[in-house]
C-alpha atoms as a PDB file:
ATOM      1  CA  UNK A   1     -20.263  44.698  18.825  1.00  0.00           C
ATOM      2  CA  UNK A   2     -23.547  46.569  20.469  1.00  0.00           C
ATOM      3  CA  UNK A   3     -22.254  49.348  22.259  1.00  0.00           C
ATOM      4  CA  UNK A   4     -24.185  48.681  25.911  1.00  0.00           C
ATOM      5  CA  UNK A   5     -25.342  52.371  28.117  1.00  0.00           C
ATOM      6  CA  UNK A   6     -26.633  52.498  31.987  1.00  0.00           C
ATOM      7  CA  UNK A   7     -29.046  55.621  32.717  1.00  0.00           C
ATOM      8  CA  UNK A   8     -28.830  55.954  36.372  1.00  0.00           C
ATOM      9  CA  UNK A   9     -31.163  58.574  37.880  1.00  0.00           C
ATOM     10  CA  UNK A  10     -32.296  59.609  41.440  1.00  0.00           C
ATOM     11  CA  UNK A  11     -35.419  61.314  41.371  1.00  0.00           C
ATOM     12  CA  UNK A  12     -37.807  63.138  43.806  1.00  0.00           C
ATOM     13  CA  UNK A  13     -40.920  64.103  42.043  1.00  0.00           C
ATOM     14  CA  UNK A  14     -40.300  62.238  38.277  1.00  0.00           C
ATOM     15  CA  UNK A  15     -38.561  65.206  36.569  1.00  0.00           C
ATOM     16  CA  UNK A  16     -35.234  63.625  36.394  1.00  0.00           C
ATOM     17  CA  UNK A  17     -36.721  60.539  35.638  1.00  0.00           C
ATOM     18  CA  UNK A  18     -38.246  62.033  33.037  1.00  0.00           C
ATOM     19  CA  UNK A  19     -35.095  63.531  31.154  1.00  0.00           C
ATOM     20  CA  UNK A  20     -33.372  60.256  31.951  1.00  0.00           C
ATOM     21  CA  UNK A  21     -35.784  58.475  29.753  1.00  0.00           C
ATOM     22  CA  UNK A  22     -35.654  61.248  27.397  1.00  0.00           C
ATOM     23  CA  UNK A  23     -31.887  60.675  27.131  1.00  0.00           C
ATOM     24  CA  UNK A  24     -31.793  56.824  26.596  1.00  0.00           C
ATOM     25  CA  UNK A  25     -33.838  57.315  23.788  1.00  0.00           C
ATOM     26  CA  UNK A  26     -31.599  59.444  22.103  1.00  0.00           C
ATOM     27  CA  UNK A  27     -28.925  56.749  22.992  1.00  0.00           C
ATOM     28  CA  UNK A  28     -31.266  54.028  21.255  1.00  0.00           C
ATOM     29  CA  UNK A  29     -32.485  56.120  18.105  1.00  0.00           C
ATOM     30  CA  UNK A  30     -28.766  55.312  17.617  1.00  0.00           C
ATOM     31  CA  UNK A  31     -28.597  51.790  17.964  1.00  0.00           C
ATOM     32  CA  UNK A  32     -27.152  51.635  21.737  1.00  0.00           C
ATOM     33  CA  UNK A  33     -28.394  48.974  23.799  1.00  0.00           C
ATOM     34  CA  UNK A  34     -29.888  51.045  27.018  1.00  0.00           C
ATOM     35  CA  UNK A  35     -30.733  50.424  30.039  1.00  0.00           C
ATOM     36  CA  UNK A  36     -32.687  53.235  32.469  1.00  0.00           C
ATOM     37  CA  UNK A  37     -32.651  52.223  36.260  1.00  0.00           C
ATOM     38  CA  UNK A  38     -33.486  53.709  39.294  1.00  0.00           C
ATOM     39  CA  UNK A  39     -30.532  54.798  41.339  1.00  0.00           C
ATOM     40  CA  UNK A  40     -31.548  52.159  44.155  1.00  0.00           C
ATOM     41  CA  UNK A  41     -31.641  49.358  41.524  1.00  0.00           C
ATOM     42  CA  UNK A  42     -28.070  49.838  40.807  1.00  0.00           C
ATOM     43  CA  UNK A  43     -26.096  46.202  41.146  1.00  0.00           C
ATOM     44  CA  UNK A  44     -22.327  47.287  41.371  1.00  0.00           C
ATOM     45  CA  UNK A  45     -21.081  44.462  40.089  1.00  0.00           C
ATOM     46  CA  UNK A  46     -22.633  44.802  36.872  1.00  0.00           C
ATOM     47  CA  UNK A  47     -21.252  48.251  35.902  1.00  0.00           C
ATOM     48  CA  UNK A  48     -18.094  47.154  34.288  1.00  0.00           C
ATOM     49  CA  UNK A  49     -20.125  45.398  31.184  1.00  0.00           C
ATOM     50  CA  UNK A  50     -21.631  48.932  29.966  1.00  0.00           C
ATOM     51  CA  UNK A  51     -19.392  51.487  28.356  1.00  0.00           C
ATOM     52  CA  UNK A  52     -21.299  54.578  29.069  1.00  0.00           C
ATOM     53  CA  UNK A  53     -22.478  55.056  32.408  1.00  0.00           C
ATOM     54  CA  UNK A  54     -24.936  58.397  32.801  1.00  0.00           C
ATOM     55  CA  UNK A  55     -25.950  59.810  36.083  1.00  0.00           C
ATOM     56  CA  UNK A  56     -28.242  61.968  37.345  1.00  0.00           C
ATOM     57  CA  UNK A  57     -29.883  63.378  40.339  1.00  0.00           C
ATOM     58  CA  UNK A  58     -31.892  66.273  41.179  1.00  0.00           C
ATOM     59  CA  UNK A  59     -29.914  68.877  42.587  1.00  0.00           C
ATOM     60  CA  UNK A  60     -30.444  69.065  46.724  1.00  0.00           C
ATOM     61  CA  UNK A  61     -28.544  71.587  49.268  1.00  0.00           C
ATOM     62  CA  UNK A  62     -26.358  73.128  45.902  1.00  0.00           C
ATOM     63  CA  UNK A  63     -25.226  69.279  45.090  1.00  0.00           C
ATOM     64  CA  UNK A  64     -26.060  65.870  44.970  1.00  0.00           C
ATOM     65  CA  UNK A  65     -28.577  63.802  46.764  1.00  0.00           C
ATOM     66  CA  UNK A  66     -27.621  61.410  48.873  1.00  0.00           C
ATOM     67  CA  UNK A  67     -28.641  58.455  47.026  1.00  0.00           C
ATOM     68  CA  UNK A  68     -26.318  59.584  44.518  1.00  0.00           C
ATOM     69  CA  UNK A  69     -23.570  59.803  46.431  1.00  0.00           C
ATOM     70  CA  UNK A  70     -23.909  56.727  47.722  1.00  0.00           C
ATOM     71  CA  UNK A  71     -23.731  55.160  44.407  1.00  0.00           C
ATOM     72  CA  UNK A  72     -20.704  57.106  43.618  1.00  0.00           C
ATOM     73  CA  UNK A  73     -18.764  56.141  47.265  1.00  0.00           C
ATOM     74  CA  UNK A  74     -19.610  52.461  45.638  1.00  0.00           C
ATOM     75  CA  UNK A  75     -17.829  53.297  42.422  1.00  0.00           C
ATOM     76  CA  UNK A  76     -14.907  53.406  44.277  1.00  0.00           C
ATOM     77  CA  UNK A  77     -14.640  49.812  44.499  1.00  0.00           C
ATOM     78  CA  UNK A  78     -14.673  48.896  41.073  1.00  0.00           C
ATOM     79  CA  UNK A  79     -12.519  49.378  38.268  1.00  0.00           C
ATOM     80  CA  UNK A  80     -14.185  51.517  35.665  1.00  0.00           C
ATOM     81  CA  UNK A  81     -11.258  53.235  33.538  1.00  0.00           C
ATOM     82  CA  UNK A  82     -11.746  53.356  30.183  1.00  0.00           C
ATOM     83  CA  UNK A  83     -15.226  53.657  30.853  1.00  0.00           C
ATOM     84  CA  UNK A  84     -17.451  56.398  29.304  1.00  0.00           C
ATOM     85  CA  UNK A  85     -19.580  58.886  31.678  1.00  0.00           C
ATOM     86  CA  UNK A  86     -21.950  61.745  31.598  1.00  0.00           C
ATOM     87  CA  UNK A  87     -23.667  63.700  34.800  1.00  0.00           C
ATOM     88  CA  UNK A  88     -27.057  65.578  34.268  1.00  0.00           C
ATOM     89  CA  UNK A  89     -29.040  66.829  36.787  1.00  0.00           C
ATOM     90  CA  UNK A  90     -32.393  68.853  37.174  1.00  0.00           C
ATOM     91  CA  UNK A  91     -32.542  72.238  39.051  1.00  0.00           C
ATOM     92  CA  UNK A  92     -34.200  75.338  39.272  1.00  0.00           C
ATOM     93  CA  UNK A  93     -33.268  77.968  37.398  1.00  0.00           C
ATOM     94  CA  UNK A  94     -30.652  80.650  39.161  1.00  0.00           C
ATOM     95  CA  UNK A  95     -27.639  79.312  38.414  1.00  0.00           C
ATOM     96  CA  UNK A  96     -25.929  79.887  41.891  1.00  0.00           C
ATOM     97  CA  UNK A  97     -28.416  77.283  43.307  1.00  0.00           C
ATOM     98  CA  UNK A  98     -25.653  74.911  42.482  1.00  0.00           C
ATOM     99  CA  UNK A  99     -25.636  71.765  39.985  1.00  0.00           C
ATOM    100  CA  UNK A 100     -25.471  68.020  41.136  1.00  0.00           C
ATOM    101  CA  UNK A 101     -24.009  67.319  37.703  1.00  0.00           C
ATOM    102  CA  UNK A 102     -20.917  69.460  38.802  1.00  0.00           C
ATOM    103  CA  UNK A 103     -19.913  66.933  41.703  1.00  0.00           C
ATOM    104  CA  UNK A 104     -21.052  63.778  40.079  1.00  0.00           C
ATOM    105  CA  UNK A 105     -18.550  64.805  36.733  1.00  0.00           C
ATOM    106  CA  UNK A 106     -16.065  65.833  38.843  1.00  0.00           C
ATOM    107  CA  UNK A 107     -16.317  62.138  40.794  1.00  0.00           C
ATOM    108  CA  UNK A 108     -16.512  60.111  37.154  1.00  0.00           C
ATOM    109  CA  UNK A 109     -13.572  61.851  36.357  1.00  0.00           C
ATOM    110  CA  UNK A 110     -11.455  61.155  39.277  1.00  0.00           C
ATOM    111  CA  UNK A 111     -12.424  56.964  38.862  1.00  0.00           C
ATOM    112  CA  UNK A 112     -10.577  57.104  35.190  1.00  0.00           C
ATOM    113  CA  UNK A 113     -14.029  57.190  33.495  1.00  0.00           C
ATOM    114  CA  UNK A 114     -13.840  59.331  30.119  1.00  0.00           C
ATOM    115  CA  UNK A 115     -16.868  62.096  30.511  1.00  0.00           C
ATOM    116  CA  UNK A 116     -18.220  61.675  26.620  1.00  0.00           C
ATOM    117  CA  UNK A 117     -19.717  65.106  26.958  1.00  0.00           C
ATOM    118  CA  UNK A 118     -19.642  68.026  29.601  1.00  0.00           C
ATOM    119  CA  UNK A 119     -22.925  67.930  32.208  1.00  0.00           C
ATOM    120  CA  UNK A 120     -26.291  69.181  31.112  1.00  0.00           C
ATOM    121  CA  UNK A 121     -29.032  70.339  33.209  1.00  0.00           C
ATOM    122  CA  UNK A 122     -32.702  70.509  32.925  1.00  0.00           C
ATOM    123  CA  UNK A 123     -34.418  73.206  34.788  1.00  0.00           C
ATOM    124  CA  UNK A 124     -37.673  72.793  36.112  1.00  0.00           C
ATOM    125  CA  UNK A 125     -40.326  75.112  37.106  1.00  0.00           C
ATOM    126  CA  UNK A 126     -41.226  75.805  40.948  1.00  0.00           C
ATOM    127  CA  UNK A 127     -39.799  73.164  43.667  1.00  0.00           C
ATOM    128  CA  UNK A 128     -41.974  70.139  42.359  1.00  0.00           C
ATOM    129  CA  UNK A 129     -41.467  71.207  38.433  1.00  0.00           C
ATOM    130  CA  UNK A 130     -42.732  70.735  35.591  1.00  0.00           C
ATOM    131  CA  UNK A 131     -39.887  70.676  33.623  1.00  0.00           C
ATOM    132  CA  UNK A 132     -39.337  73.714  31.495  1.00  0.00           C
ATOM    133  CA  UNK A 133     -40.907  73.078  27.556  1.00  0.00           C
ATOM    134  CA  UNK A 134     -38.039  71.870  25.852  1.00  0.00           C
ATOM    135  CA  UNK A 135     -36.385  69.277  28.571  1.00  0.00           C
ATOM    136  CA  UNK A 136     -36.639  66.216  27.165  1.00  0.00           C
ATOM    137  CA  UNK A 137     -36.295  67.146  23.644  1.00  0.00           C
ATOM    138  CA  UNK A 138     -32.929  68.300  24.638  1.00  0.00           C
ATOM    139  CA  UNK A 139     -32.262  65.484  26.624  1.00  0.00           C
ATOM    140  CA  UNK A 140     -33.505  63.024  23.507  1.00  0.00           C
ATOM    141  CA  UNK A 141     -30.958  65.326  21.380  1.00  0.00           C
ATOM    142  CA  UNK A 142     -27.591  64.952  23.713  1.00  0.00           C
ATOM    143  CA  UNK A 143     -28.290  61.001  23.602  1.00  0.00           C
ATOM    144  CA  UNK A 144     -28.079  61.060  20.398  1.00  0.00           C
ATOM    145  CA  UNK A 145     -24.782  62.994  20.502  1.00  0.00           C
ATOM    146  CA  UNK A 146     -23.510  60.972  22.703  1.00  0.00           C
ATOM    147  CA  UNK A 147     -24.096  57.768  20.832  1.00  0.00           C
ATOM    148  CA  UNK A 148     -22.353  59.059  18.008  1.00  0.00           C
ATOM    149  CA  UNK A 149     -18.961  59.858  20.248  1.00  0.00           C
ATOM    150  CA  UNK A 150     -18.704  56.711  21.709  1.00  0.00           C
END
């Protein structure tokens, strides 16, 4: 049977868009049905049919954007154990600017979900970006990892 993946992303100026698109690819060069969504598009209800969930968010105020924590507060009302996850964000470079990948693994985690792979971020240049070169050839790469650990 297909194995079915959700790409969730918030985004602010496209760049995490971007590298969200970049990584379903990599999940669909491998033969995973994908699907890439806006965070506000998200229907709840229809989480439990996918068995990776990725999500992503720019990184705001050291963590997660709201929208993104809203999603994840709605988590909380459905069963996804056994599940498969994986948290990216995009930031700027110095690393003590925090990560929004940090909180949203550490939130998958405590649901039951299995994180496939440890968070990835893409940097981006300036407040607005562009991303840095090699973004979403990275991004393309770890869905294609991914695909082949589920």
């Amino acid at each position: 049977m297909m194995k079915k993946a959700l790409v969730i992303f918030d985004t602010k100026f496209g760049n995490t868009e971007k590298i969200a698109k970049a990584l379903a690819w990599g999940l669909e060069e491998q033969g995973i049905a994908v699907e890439c969504i806006n965070v506000e598009n998200v229907s709840i209800d229809k989480l439990p049919n996918y068995d990776l969930l990725a999500i992503g968010g720019p990184t705001h105020g050291f963590g997660m954007s709201k929208p993104v924590k809203e999603l994840l507060k709605q988590l909380e009302k459905i069963d996804l154990r056994e599940k498969h996850g994986f948290a990216f964000d995009t930031k700027n470079p110095p690393r003590y600017w925090g990560s929004a990948a940090k909180g949203i693994e550490k939130r998958l985690a405590k649901l039951g979900i299995k994180i496939v792979r440890s968070r990835s971020s893409a940097f981006v240049k300036g407040l607005k970006g562009p991303l840095h070169e090699y973004a979403e050839e990275t991004f393309r790469k770890i869905g294609v990892e991914i695909a082949e650990l589920l």
